[in-house]
N, C-alpha and C. Protein backbone atom coordinates (compact mmCIF):
# COMPACT_ATOMS: atom_id res chain seq x y z
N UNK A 1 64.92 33.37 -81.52
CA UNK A 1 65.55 34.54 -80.95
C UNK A 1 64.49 35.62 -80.75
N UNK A 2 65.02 36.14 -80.36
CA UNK A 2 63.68 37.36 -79.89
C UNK A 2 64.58 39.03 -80.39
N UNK A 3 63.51 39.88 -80.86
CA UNK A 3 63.90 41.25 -81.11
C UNK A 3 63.71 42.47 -79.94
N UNK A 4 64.32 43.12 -79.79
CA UNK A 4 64.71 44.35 -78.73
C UNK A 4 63.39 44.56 -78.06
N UNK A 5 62.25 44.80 -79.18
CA UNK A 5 60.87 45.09 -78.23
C UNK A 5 59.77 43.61 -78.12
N UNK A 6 60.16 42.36 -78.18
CA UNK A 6 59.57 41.24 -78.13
C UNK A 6 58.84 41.44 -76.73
N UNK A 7 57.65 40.30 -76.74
CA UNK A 7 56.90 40.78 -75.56
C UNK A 7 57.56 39.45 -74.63
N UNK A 8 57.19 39.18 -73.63
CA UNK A 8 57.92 37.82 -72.87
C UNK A 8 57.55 36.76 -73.33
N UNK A 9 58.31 35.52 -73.20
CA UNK A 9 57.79 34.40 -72.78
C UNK A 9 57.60 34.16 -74.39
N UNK A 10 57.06 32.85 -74.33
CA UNK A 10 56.86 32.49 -75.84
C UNK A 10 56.56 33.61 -77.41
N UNK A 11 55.97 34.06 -76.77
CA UNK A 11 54.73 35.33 -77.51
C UNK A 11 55.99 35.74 -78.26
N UNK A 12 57.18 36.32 -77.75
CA UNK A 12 58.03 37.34 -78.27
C UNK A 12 59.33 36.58 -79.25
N UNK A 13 58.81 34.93 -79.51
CA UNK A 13 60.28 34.49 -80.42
C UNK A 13 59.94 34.55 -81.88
N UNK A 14 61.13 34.97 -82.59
CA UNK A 14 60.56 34.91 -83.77
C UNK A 14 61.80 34.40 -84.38
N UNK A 15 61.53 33.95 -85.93
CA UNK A 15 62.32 33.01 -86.59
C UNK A 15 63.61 34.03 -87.30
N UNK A 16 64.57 33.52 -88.00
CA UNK A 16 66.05 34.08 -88.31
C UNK A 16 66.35 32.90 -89.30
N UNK A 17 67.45 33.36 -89.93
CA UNK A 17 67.63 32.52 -91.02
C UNK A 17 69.39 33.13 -90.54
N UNK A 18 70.26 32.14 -90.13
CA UNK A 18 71.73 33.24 -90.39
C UNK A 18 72.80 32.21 -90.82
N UNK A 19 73.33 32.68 -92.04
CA UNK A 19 73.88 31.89 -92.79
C UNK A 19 75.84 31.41 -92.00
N UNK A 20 76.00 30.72 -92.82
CA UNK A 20 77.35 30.24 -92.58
C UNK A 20 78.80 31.36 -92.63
N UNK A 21 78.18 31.88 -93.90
CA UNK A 21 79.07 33.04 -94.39
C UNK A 21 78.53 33.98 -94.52
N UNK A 22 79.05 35.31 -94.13
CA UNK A 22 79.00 36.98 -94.40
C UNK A 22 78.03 37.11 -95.47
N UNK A 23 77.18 37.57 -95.84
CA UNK A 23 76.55 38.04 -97.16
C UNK A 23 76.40 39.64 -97.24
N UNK A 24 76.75 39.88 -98.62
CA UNK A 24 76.98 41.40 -98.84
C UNK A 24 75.80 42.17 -98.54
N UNK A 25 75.64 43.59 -99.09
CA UNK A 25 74.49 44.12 -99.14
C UNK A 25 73.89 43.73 -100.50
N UNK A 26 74.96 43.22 -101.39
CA UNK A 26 74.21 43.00 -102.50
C UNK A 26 74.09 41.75 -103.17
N UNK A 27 73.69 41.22 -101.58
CA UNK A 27 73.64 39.75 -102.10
C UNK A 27 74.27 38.76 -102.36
N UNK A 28 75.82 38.85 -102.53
CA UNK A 28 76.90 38.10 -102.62
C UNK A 28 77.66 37.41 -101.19
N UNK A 29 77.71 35.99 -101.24
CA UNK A 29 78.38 35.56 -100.38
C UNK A 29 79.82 35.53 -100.38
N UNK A 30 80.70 36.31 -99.15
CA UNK A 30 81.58 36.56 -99.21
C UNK A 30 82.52 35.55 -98.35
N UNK A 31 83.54 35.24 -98.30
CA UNK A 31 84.55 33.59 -98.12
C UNK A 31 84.47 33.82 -96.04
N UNK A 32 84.25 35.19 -95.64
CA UNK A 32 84.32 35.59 -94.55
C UNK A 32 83.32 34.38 -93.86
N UNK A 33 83.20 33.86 -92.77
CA UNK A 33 82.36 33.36 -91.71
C UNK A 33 81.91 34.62 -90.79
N UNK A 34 80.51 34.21 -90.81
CA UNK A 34 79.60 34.61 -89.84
C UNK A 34 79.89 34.12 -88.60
N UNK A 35 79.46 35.13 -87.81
CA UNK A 35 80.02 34.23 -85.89
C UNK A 35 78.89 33.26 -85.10
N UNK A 36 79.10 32.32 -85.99
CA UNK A 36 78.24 30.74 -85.46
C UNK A 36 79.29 29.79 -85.42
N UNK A 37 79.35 29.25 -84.28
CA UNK A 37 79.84 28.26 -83.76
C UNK A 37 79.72 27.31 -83.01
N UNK A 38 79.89 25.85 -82.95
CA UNK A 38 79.30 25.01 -82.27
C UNK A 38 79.83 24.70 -81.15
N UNK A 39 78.89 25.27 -80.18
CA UNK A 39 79.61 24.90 -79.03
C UNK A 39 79.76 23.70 -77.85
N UNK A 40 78.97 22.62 -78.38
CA UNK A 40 79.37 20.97 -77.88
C UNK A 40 78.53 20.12 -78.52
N UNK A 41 79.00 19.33 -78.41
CA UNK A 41 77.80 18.02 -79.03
C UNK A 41 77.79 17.24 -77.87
N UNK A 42 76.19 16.91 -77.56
CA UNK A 42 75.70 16.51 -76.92
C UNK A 42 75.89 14.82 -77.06
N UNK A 43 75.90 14.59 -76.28
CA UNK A 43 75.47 12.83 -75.83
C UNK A 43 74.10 12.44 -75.66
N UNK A 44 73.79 11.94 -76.70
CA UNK A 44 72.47 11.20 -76.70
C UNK A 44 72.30 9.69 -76.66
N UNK A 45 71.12 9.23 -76.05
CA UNK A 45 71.14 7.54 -76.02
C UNK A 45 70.78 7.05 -76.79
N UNK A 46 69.64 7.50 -77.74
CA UNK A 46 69.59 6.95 -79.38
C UNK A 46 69.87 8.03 -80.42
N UNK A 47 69.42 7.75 -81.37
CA UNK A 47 69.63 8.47 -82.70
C UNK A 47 70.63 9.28 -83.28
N UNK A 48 71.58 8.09 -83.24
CA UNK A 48 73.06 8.71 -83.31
C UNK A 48 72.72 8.54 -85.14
N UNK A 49 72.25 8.79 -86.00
CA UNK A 49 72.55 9.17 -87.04
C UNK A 49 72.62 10.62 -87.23
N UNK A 50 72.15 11.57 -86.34
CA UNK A 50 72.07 12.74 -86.73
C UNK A 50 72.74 13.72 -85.41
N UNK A 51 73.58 14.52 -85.39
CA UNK A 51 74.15 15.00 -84.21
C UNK A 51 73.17 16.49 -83.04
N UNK A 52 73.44 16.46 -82.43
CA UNK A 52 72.91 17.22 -81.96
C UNK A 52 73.84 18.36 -81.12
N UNK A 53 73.53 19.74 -81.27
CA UNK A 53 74.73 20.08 -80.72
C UNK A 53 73.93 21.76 -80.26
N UNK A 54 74.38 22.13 -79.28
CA UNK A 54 74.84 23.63 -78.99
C UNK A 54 75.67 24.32 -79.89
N UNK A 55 74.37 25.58 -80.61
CA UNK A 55 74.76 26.70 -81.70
C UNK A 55 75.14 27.61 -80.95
N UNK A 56 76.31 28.46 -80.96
CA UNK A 56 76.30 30.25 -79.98
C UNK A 56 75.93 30.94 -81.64
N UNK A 57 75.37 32.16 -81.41
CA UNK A 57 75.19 32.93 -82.52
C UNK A 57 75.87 34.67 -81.99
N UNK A 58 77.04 34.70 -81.39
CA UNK A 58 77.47 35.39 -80.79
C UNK A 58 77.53 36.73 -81.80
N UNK A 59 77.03 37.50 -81.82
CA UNK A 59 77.05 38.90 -82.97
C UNK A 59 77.16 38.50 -84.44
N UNK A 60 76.67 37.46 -84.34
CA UNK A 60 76.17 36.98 -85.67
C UNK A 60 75.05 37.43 -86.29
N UNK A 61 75.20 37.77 -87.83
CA UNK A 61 74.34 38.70 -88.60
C UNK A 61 73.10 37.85 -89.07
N UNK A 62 71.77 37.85 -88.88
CA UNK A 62 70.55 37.21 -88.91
C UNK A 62 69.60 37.74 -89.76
N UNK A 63 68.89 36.80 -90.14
CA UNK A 63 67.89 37.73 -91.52
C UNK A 63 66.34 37.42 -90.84
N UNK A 64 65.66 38.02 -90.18
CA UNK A 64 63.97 37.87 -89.90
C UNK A 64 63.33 37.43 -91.15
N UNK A 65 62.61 36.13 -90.27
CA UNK A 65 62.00 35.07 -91.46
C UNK A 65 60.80 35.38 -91.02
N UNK A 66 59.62 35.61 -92.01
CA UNK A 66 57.89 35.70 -91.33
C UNK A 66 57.87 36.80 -90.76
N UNK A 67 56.55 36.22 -89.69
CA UNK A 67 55.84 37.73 -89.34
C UNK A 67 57.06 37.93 -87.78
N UNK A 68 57.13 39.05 -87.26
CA UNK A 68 57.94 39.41 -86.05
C UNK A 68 57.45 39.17 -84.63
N UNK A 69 57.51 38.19 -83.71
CA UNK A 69 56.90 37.49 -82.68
C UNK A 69 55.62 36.36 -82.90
N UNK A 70 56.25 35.74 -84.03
CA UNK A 70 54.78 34.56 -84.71
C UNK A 70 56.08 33.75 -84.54
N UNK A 71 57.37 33.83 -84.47
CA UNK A 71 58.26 32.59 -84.83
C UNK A 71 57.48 31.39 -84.78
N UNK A 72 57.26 30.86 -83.20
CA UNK A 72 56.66 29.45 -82.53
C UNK A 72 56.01 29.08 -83.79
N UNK A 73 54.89 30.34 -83.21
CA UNK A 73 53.57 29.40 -84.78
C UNK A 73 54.13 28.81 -86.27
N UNK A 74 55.34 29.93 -86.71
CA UNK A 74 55.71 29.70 -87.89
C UNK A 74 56.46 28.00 -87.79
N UNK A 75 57.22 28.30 -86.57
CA UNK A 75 57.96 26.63 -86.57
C UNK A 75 56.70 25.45 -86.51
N UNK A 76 55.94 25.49 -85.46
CA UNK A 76 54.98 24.35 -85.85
C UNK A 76 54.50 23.99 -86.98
N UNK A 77 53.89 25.38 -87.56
CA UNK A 77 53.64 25.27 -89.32
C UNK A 77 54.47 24.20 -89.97
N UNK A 78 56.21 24.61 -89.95
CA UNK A 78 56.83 23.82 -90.60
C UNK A 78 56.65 22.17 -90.29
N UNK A 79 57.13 22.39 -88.85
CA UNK A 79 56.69 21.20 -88.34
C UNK A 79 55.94 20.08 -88.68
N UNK A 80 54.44 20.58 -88.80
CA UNK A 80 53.38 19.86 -89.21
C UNK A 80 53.40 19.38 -90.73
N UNK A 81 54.47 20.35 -91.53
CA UNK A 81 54.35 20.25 -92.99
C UNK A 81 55.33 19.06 -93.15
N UNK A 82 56.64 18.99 -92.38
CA UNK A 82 57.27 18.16 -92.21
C UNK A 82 57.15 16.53 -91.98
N UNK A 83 56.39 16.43 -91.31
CA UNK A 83 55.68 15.21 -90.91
C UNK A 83 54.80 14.81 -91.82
N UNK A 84 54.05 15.73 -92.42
CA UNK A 84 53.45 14.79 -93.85
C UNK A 84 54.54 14.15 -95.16
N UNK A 85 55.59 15.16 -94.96
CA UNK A 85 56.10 14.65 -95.81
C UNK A 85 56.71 13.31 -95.65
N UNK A 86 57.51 13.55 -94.00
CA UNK A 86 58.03 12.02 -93.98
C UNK A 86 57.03 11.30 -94.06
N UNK A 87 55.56 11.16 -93.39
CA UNK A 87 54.68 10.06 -93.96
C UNK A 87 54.37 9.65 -95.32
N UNK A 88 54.83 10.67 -96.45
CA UNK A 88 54.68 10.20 -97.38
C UNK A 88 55.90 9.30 -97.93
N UNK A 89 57.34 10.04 -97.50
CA UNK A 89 58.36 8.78 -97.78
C UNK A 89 57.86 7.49 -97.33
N UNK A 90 57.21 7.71 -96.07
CA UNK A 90 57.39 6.18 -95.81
C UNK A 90 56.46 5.23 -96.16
N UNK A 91 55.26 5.85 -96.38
CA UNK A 91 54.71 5.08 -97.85
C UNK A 91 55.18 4.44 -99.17
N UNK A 92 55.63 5.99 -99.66
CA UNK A 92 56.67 5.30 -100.96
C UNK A 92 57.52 4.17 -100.98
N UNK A 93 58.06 4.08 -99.54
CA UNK A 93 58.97 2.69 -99.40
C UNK A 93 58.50 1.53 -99.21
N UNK A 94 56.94 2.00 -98.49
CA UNK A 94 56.21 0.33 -98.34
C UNK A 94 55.61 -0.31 -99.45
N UNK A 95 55.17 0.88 -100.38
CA UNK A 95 54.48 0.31 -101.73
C UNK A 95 56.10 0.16 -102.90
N UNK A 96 57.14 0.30 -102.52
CA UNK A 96 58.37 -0.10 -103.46
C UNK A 96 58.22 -1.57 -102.75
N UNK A 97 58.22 -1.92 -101.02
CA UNK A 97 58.94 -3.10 -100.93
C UNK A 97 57.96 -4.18 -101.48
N UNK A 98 56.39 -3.37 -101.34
CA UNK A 98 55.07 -4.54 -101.97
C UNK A 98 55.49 -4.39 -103.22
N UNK A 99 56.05 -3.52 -103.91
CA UNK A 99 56.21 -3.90 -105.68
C UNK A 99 57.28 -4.96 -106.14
N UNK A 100 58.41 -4.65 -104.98
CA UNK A 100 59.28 -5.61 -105.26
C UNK A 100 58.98 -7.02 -105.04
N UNK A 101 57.82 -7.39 -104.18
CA UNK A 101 57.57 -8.39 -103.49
C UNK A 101 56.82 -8.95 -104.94
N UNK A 102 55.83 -8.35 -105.33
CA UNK A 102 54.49 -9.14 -106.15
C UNK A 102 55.64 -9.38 -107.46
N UNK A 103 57.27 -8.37 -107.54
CA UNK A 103 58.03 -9.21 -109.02
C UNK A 103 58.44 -10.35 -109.29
């Protein structure tokens, strides 16, 4: 999402965190919903284990994550951190199936 004085184009997105439910000023989550809603699920040709769908965040209350117009960079960051990790699951599973193998 981008903030009121963001500059254009990539440069100006930055990251948000906005929860499911209302949260107080003092921190307490309140039973109220926040205004996020899904607005279709898409049809995809593989990877139907995981859905994919259109979020509206229509005057929905958002919390600025990181620095303010770094979003992108911040997501790749994750990104990249992400991907080591699954490479490391999927190690762990090849040296379980060689352990199970040499029992």
């Amino acid at each position: 999402a981008r903030l009121p004085d963001a500059p254009p184009g990539t440069a100006g997105i930055s990251l948000f965190c906005v929860p499911k439910h209302q949260v107080s000023d003092s921190g307490e989550i309140s039973s109220e919903f926040n205004n996020v809603n899904i607005g279709r699920i898409e049809d995809k040709m593989g990877c139907h284990g995981s859905s994919t769908c259109e979020i509206n965040f229509e005057q929905a209350e958002g919390y600025l994550i990181g620095t303010e117009h770094k979003g992108l960079q911040h997501m790749f960051t994750f990104i990249n951190t992400s991907r080591l990790g699954t490479a490391m699951q999927g190690v762990a599973a090849a040296e379980l199936s060689f352990q199970n193998a040499l029992a």
